[in-house]
C-alpha atoms as a PDB file:
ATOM      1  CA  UNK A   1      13.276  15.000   3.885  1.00  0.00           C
ATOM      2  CA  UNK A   2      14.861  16.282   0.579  1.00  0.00           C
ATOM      3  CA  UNK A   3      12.940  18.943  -0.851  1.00  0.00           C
ATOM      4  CA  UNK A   4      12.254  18.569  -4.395  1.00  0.00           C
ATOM      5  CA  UNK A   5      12.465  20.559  -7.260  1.00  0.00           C
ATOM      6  CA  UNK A   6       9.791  23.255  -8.317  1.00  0.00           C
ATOM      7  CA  UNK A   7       8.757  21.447 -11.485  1.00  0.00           C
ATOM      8  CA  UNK A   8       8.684  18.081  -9.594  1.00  0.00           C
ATOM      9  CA  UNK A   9       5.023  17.575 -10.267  1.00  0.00           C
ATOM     10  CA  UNK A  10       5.310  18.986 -14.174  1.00  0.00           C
ATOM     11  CA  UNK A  11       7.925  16.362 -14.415  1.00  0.00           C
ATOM     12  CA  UNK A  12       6.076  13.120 -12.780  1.00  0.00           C
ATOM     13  CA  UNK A  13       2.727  14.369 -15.119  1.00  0.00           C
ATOM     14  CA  UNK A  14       4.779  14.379 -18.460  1.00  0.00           C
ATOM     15  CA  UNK A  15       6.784  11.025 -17.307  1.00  0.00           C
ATOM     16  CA  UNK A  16       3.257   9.683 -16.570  1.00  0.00           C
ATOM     17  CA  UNK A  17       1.880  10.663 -19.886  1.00  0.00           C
ATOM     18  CA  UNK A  18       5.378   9.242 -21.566  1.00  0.00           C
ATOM     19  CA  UNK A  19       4.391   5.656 -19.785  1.00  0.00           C
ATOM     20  CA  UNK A  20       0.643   6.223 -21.024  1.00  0.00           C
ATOM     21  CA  UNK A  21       1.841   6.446 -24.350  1.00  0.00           C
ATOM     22  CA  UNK A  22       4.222   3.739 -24.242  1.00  0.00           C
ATOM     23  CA  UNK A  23       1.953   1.364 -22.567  1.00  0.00           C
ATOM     24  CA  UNK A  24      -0.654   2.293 -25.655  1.00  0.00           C
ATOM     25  CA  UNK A  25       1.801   1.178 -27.965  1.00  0.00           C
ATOM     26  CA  UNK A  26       3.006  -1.755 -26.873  1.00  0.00           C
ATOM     27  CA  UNK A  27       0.417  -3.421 -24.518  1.00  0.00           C
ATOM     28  CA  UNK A  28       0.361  -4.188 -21.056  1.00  0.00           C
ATOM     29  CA  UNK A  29       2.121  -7.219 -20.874  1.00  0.00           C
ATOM     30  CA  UNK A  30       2.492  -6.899 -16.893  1.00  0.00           C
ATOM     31  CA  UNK A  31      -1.196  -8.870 -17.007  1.00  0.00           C
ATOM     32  CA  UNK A  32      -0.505 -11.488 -19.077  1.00  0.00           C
ATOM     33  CA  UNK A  33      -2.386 -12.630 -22.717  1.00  0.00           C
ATOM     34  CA  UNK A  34      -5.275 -14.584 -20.663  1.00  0.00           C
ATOM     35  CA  UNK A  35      -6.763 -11.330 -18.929  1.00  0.00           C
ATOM     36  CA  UNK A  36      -9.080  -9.174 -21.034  1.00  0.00           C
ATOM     37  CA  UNK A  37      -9.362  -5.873 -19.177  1.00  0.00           C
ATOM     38  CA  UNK A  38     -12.835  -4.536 -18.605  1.00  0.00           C
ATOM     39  CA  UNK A  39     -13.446  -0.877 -20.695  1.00  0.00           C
ATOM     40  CA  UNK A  40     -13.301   2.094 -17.621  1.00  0.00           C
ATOM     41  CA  UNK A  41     -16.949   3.578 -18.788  1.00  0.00           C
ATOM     42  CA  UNK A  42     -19.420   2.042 -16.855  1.00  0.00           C
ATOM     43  CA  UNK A  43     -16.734   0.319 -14.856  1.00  0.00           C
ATOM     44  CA  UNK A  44     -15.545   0.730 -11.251  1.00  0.00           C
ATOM     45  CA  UNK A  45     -15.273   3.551  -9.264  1.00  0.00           C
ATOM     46  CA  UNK A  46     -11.828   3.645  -6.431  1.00  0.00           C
ATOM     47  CA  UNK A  47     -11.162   5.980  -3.684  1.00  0.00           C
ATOM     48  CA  UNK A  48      -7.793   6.779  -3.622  1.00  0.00           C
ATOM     49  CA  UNK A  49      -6.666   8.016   0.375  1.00  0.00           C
ATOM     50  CA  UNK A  50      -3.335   9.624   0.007  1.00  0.00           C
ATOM     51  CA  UNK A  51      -3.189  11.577   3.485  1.00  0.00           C
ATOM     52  CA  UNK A  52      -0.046  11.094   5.590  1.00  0.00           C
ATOM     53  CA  UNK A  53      -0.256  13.098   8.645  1.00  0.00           C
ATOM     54  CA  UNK A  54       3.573  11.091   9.789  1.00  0.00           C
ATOM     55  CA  UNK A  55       5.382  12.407   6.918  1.00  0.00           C
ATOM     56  CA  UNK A  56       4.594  12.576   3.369  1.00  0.00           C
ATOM     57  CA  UNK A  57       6.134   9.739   1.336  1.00  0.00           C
ATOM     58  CA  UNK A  58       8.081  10.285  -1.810  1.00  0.00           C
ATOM     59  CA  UNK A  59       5.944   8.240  -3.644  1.00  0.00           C
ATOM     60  CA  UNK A  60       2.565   9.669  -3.435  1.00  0.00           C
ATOM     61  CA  UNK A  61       2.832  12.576  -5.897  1.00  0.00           C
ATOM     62  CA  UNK A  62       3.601   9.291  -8.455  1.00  0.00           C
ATOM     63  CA  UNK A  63       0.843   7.348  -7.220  1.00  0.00           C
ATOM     64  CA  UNK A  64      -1.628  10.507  -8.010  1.00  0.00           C
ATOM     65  CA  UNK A  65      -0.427  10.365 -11.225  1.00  0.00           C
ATOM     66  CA  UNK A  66      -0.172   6.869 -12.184  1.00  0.00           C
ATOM     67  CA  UNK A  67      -2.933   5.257 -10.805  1.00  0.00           C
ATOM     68  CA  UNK A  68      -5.882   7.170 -12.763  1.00  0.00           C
ATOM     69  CA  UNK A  69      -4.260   6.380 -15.554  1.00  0.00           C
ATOM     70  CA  UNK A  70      -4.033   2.996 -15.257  1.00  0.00           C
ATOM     71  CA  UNK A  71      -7.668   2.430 -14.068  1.00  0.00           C
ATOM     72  CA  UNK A  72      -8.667   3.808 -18.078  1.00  0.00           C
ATOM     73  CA  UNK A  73      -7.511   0.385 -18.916  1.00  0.00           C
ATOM     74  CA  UNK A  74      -8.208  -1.396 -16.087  1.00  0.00           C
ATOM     75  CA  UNK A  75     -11.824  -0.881 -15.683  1.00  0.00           C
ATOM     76  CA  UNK A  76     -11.946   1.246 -12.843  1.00  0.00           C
ATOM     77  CA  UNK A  77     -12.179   5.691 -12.329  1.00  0.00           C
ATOM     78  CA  UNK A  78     -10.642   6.959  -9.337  1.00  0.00           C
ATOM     79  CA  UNK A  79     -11.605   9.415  -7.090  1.00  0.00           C
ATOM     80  CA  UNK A  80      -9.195  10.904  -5.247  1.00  0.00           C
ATOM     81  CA  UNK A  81      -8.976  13.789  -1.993  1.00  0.00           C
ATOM     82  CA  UNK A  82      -5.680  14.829  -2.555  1.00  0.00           C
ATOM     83  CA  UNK A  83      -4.618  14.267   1.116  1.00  0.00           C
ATOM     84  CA  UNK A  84      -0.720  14.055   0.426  1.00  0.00           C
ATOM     85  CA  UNK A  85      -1.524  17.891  -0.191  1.00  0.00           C
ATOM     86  CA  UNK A  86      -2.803  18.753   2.848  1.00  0.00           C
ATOM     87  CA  UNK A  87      -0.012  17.479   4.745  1.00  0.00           C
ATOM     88  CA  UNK A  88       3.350  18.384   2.152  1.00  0.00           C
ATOM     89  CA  UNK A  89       4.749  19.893   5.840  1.00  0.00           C
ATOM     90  CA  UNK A  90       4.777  16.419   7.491  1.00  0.00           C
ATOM     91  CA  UNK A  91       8.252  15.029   8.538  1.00  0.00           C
ATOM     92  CA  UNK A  92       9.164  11.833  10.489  1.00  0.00           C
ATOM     93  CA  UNK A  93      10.835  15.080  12.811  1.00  0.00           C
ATOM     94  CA  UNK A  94       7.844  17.082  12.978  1.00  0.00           C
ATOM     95  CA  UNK A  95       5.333  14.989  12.408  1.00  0.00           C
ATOM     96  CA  UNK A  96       1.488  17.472  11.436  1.00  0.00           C
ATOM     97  CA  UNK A  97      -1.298  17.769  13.490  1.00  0.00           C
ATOM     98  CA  UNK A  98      -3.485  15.054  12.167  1.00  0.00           C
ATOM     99  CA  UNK A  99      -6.137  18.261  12.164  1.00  0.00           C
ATOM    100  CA  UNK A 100      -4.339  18.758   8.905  1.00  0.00           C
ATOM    101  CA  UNK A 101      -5.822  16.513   6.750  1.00  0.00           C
ATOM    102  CA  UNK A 102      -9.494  16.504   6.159  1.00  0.00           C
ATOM    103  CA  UNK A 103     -11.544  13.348   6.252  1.00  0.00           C
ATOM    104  CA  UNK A 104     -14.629  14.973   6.992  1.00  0.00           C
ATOM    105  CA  UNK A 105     -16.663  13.302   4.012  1.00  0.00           C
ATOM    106  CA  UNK A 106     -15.895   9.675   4.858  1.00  0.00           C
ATOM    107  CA  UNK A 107     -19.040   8.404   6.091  1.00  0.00           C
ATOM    108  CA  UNK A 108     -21.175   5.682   4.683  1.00  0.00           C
ATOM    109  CA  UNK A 109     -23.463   7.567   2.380  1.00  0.00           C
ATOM    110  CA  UNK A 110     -20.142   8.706   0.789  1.00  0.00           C
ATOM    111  CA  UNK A 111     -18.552   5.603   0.353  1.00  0.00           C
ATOM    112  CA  UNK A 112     -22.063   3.617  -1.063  1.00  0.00           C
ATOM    113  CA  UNK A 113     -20.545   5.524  -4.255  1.00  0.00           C
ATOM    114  CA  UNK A 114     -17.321   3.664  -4.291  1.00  0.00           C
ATOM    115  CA  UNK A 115     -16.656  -0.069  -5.041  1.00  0.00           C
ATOM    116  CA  UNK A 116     -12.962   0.044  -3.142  1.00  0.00           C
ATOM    117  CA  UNK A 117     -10.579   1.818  -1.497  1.00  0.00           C
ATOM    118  CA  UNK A 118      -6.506   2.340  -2.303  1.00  0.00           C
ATOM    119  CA  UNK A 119      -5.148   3.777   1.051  1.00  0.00           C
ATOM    120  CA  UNK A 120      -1.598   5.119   0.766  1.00  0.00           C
ATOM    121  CA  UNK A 121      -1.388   6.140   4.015  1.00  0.00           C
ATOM    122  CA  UNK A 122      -0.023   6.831   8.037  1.00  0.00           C
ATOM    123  CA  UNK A 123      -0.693   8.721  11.283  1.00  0.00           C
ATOM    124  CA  UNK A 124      -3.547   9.488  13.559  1.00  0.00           C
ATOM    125  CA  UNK A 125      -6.134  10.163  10.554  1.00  0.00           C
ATOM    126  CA  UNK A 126      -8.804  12.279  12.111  1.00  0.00           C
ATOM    127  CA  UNK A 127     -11.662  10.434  10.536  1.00  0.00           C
ATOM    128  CA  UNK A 128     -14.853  10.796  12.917  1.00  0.00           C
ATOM    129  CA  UNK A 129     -16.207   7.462  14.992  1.00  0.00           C
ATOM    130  CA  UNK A 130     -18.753   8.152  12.151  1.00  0.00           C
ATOM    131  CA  UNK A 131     -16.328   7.391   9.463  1.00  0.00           C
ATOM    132  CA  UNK A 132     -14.172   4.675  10.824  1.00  0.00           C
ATOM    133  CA  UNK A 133     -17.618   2.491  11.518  1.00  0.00           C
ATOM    134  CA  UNK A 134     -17.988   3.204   7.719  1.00  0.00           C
ATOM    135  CA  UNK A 135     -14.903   1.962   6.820  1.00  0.00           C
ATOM    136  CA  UNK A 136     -15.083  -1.147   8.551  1.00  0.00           C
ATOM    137  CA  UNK A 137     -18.511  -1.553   7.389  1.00  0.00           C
ATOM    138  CA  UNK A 138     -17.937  -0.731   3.734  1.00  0.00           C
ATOM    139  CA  UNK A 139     -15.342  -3.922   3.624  1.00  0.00           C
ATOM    140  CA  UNK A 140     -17.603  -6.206   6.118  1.00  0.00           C
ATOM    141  CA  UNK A 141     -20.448  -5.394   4.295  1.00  0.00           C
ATOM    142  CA  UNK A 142     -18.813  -6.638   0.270  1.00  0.00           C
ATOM    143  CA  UNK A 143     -16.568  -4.002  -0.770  1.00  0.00           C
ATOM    144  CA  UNK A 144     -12.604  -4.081  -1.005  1.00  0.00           C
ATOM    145  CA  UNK A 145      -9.732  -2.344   0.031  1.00  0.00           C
ATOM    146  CA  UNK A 146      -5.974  -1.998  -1.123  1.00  0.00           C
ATOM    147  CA  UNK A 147      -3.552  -0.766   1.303  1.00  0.00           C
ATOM    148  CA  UNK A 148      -0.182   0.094   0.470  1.00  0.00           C
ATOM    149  CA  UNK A 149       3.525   0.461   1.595  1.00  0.00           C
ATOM    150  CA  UNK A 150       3.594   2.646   4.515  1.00  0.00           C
ATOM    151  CA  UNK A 151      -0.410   2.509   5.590  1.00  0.00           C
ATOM    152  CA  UNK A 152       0.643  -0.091   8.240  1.00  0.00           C
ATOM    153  CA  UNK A 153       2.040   2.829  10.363  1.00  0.00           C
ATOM    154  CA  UNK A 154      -1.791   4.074   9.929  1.00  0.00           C
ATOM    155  CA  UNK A 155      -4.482   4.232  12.982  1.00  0.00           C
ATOM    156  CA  UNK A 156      -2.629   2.357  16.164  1.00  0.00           C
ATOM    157  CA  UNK A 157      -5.689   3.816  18.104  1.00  0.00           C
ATOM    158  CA  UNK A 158      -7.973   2.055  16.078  1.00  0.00           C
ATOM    159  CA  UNK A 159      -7.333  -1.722  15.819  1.00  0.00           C
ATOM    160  CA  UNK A 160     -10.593  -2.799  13.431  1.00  0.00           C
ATOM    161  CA  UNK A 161      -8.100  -1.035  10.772  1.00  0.00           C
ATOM    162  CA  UNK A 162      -5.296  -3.170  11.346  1.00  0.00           C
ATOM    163  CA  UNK A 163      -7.445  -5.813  11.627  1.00  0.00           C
ATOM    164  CA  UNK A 164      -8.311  -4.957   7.657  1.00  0.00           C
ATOM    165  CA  UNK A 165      -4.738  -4.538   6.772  1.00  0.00           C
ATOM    166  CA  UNK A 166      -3.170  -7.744   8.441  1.00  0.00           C
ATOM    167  CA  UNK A 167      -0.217  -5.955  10.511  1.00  0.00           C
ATOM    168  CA  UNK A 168       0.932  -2.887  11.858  1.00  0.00           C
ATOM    169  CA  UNK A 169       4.898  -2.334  11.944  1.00  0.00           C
ATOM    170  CA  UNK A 170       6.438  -2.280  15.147  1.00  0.00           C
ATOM    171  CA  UNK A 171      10.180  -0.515  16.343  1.00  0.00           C
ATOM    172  CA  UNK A 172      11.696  -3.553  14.372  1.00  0.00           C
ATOM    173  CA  UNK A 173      14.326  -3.409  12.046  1.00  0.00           C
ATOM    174  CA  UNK A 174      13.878  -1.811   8.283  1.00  0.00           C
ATOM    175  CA  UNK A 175      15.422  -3.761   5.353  1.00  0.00           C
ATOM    176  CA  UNK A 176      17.453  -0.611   3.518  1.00  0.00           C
ATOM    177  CA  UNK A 177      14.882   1.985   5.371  1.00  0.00           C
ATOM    178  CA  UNK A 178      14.630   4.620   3.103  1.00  0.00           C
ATOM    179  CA  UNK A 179      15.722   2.712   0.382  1.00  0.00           C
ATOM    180  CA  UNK A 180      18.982   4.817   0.049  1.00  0.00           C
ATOM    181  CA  UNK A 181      21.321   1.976  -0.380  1.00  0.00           C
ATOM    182  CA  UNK A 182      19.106  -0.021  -3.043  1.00  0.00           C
ATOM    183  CA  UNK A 183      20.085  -3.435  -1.807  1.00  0.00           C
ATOM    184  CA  UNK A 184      18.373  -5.858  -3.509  1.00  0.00           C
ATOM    185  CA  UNK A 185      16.083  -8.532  -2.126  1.00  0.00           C
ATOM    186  CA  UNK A 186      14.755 -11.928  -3.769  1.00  0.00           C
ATOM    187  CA  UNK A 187      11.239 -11.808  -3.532  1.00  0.00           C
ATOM    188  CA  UNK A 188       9.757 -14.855  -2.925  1.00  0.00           C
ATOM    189  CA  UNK A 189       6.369 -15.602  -4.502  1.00  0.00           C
ATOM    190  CA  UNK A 190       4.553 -18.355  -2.766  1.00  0.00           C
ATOM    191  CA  UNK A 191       1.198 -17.972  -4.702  1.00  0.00           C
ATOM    192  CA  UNK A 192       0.879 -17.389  -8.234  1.00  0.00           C
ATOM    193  CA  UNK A 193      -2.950 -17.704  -8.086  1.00  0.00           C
ATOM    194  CA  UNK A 194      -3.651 -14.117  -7.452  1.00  0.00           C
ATOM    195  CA  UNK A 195      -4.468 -10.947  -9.560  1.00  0.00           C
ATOM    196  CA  UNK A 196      -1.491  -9.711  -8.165  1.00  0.00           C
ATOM    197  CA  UNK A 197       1.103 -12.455  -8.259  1.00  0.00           C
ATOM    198  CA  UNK A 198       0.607 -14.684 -11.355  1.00  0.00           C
ATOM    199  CA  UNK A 199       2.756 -12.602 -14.006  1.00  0.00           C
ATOM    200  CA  UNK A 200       5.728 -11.874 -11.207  1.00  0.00           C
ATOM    201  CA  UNK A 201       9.103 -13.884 -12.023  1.00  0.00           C
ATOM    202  CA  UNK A 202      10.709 -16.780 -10.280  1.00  0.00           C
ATOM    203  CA  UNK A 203      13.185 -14.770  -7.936  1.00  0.00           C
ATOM    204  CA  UNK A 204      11.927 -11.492  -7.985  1.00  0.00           C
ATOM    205  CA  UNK A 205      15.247  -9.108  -7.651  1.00  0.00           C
ATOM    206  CA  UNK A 206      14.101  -5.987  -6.132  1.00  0.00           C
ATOM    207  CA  UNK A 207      15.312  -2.894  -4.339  1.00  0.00           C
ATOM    208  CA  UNK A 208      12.707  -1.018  -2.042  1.00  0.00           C
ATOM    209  CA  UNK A 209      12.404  -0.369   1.423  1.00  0.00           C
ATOM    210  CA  UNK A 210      11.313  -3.740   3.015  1.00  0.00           C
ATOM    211  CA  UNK A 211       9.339  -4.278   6.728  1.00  0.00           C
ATOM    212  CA  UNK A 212       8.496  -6.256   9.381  1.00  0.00           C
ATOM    213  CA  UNK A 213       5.475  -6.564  11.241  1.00  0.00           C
ATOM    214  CA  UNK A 214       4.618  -7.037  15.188  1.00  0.00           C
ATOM    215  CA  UNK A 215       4.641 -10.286  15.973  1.00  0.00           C
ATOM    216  CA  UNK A 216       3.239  -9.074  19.297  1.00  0.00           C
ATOM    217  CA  UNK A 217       1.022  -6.851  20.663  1.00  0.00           C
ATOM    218  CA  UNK A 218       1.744  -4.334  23.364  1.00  0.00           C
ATOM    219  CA  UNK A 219       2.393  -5.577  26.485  1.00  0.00           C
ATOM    220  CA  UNK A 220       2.258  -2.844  29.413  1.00  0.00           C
ATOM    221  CA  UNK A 221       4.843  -5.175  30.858  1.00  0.00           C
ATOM    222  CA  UNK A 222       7.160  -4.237  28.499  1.00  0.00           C
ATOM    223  CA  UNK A 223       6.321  -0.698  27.631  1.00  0.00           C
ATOM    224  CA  UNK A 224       9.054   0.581  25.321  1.00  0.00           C
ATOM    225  CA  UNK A 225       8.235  -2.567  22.778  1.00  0.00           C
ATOM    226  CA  UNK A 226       5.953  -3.335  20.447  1.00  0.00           C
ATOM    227  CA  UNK A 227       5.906   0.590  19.390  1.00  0.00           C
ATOM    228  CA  UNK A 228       5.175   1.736  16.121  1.00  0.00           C
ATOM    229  CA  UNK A 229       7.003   4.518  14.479  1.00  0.00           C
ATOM    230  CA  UNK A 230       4.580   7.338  16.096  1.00  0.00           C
ATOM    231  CA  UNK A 231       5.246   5.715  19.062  1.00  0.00           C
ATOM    232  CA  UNK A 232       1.746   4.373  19.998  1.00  0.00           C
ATOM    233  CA  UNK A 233       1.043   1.009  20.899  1.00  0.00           C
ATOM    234  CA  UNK A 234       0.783  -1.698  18.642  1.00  0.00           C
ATOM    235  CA  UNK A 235      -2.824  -3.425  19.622  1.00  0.00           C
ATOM    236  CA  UNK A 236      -2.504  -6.350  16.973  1.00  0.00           C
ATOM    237  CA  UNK A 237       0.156  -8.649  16.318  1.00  0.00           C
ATOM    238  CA  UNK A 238       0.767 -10.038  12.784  1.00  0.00           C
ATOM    239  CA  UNK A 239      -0.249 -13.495  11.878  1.00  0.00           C
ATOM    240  CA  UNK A 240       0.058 -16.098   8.905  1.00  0.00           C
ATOM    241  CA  UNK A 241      -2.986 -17.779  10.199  1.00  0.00           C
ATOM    242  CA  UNK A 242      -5.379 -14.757   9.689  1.00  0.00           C
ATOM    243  CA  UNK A 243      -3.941 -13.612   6.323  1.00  0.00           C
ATOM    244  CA  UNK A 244      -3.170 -15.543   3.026  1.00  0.00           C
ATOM    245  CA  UNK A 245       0.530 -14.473   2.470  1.00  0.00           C
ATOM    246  CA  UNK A 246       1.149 -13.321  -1.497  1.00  0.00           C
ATOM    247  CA  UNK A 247       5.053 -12.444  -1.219  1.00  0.00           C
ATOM    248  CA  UNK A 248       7.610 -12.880   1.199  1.00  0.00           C
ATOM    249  CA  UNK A 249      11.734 -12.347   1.068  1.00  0.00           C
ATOM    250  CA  UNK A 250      13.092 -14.988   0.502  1.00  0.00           C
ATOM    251  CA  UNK A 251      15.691 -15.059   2.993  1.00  0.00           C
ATOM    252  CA  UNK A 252      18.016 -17.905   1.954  1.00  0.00           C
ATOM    253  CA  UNK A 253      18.723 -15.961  -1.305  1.00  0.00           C
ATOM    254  CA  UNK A 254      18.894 -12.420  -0.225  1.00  0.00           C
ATOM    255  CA  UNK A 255      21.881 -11.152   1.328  1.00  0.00           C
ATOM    256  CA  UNK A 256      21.391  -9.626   4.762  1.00  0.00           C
ATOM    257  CA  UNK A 257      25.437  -8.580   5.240  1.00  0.00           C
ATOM    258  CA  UNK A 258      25.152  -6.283   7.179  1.00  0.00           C
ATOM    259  CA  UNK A 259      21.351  -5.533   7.532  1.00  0.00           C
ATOM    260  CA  UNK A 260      20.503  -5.584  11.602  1.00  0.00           C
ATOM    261  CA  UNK A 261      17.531  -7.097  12.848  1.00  0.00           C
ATOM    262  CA  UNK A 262      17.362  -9.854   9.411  1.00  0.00           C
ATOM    263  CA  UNK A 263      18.778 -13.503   9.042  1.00  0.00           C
ATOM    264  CA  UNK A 264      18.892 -16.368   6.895  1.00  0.00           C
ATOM    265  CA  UNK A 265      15.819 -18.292   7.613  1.00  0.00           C
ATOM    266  CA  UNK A 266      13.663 -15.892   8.555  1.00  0.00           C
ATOM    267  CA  UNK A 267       9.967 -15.402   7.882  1.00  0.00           C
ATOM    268  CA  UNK A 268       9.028 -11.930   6.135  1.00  0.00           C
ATOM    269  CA  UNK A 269       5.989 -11.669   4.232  1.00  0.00           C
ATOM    270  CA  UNK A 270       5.762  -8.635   2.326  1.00  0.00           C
ATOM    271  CA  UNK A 271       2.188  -9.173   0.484  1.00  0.00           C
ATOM    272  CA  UNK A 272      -0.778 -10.794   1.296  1.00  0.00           C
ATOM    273  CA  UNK A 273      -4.792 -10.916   0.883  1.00  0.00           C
ATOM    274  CA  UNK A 274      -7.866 -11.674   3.386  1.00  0.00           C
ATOM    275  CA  UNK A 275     -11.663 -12.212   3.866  1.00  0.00           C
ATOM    276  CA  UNK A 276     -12.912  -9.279   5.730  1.00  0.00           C
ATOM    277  CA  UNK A 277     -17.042 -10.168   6.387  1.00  0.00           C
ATOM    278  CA  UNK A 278     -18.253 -10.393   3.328  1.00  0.00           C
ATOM    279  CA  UNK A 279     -15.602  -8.194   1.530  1.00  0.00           C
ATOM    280  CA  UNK A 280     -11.505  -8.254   1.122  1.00  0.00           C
ATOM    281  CA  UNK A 281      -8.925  -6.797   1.656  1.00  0.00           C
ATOM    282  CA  UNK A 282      -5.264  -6.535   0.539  1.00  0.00           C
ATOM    283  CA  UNK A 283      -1.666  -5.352   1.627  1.00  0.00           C
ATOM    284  CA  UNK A 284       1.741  -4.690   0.167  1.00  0.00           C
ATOM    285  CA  UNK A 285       4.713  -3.419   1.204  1.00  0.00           C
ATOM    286  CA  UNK A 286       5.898  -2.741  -1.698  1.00  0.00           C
ATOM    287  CA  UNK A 287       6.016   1.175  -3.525  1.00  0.00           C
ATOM    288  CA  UNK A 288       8.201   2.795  -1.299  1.00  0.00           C
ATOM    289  CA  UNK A 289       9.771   4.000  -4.847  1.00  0.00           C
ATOM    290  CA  UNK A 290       8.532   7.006  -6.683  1.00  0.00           C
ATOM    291  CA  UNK A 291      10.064   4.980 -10.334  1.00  0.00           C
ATOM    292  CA  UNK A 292       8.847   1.916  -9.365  1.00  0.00           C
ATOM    293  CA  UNK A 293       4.650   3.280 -10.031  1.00  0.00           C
ATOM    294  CA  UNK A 294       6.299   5.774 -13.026  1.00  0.00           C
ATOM    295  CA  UNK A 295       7.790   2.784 -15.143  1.00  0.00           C
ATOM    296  CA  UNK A 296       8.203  -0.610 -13.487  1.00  0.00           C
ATOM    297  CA  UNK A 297       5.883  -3.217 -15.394  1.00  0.00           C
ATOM    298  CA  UNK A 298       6.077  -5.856 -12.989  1.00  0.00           C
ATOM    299  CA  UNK A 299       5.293  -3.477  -9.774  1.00  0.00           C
ATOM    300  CA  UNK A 300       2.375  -2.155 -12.157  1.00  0.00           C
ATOM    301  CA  UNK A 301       0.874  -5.135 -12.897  1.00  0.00           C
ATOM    302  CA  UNK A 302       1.510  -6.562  -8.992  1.00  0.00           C
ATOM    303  CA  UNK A 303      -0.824  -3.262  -8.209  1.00  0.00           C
ATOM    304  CA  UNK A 304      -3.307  -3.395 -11.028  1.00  0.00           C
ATOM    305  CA  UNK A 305      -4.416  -7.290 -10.352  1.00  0.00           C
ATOM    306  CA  UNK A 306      -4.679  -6.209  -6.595  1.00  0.00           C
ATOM    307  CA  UNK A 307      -6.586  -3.479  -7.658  1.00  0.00           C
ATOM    308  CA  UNK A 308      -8.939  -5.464 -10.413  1.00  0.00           C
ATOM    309  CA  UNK A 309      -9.068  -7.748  -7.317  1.00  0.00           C
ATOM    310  CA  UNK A 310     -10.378  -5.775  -4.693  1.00  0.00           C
ATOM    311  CA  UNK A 311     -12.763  -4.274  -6.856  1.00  0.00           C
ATOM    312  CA  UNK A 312     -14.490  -7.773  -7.888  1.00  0.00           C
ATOM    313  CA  UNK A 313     -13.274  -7.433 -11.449  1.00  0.00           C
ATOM    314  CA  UNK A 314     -10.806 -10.495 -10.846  1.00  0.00           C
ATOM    315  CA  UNK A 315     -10.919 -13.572  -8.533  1.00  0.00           C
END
């Protein structure tokens, strides 16, 4: 991991404020003219999980930031626990003892304050049995959660959470891992009927780090695949028949020269939504980028209507 600069974090606040301003100005067209956003007082109230006991994405310090912000507008308040500072140390080399982070709080008395969840996450969270019944049970039971990025490498030992999310990645390939190379992909949208979808363009250019998902489960047969990145087990496989896929690549339009493990033709959903009990859920790839939550319109308003979404504000 690069380390970053001392005034990192006094940089990300003003850039957020600079965005806060701007977006004050001059709208939020990312929504579109038909949505009339709910005032925050007396609105919702969103957990925000940033804990990454794997290795700390780049991106969380921006999501902090950005996403309180944007709930002023949106009609939501976040709470958040500040995990990705518990676990700064965390590297995909030395990954921390999940002992790190503290999840103690997460039961279900705690979360009957919240209306959803945003989990920006990965690793062996040490919630208690306690608290992963209550997060199962807070979705089941009419609430909504938002996961995003890199919180499919989250909880292999505990497959009700994968069940939430849709997928868990598996030792398959990466499209521009680490999004050094900023290739860019066509996103496909196949449903504009969604919060999060309806304001995207036709042919979505984009350059983030892309996945894929298990298409199995593990298979003692076959022990070294179907492995996540932590190297546990994948106990669910990924299907289009349990989830209602959002965004895919669209891989007749994107160039994979080059790229291992991706071809022409090939399925890759990269956003989707699902009935969970009585409540939803929703996924995206997407926001491997620090800039992209600073001051990308589109990727904001792709997060917002998920957001407004999950929360019951939109349907």
């Amino acid at each position: 991991m690069r380390s970053r600069p001392r005034n990192w974090a006094a940089r990300l606040a003003m850039a957020a404020a600079r965005a806060a301003a701007l977006w004050s100005v001059i709208g939020t067209p990312a929504f579109g003219p038909s949505v009339a956003l709910a005032p925050a007082q007396g609105g919702k109230r969103l957990l925000l999980l940033t804990h990454n006991t794997f290795y700390n994405h780049a991106s969380l310090e921006a999501i902090e930031a950005v996403v309180p912000e944007w709930g002023k507008t949106a009609g939501f308040t976040v709470t958040s626990l500040e995990g990705y500072k518990q676990t700064t140390s965390c590297t995909t080399q030395k990954p921390c003892d999940p002992s790190v982070a503290d999840l103690s709080m997460i039961n279900a008395k705690y979360l009957s304050q919240f209306d959803g969840i945003m989990a920006s996450t990965n690793g062996e969270l040490p919630f208690t049995d306690e608290g992963k019944q209550a997060l199962v049970d807070f979705v089941r039971y009419g609430k909504g959660m938002v996961f995003i990025h890199q919180s499919m490498v989250t909880l292999y030992t505990f497959k009700p959470w994968g069940e939430m999310l849709g997928a868990y990645m598996s030792n398959g390939a990466l499209f521009d891992g680490t999004n050094s190379a900023k290739r860019l992909a066509v996103m496909k949208i196949e449903d504009r009927n969604h919060p999060a979808t309806r304001n995207l363009p036709e042919n979505w250019m984009l350059h983030d780090e892309f996945y894929q998902f298990a298409k199995k489960a593990w298979d003692p047969a076959t022990p070294n695949e179907n492995r996540g990145p932590t190297k546990l087990p994948v106990p669910l496989a990924f299907s289009r028949d349990r989830v209602h896929v959002l965004i895919s690549l669209d891989s007749e339009k994107t160039d994979f020269t080059g790229v291992r493990g991706w071809e022409k033709g090939g399925d890759y959903p990269q956003a989707w939504y699902q009935s969970y009990g009585k409540g939803r859920t929703f996924y995206t790839s997407l926001g491997h980028r620090p800039d992209l939550w600073i001051s990308d319109p589109l990727f904001k308003g792709h997060i917002v209507g998920a957001l407004r979404w999950a929360l019951g504000q939109e349907s």
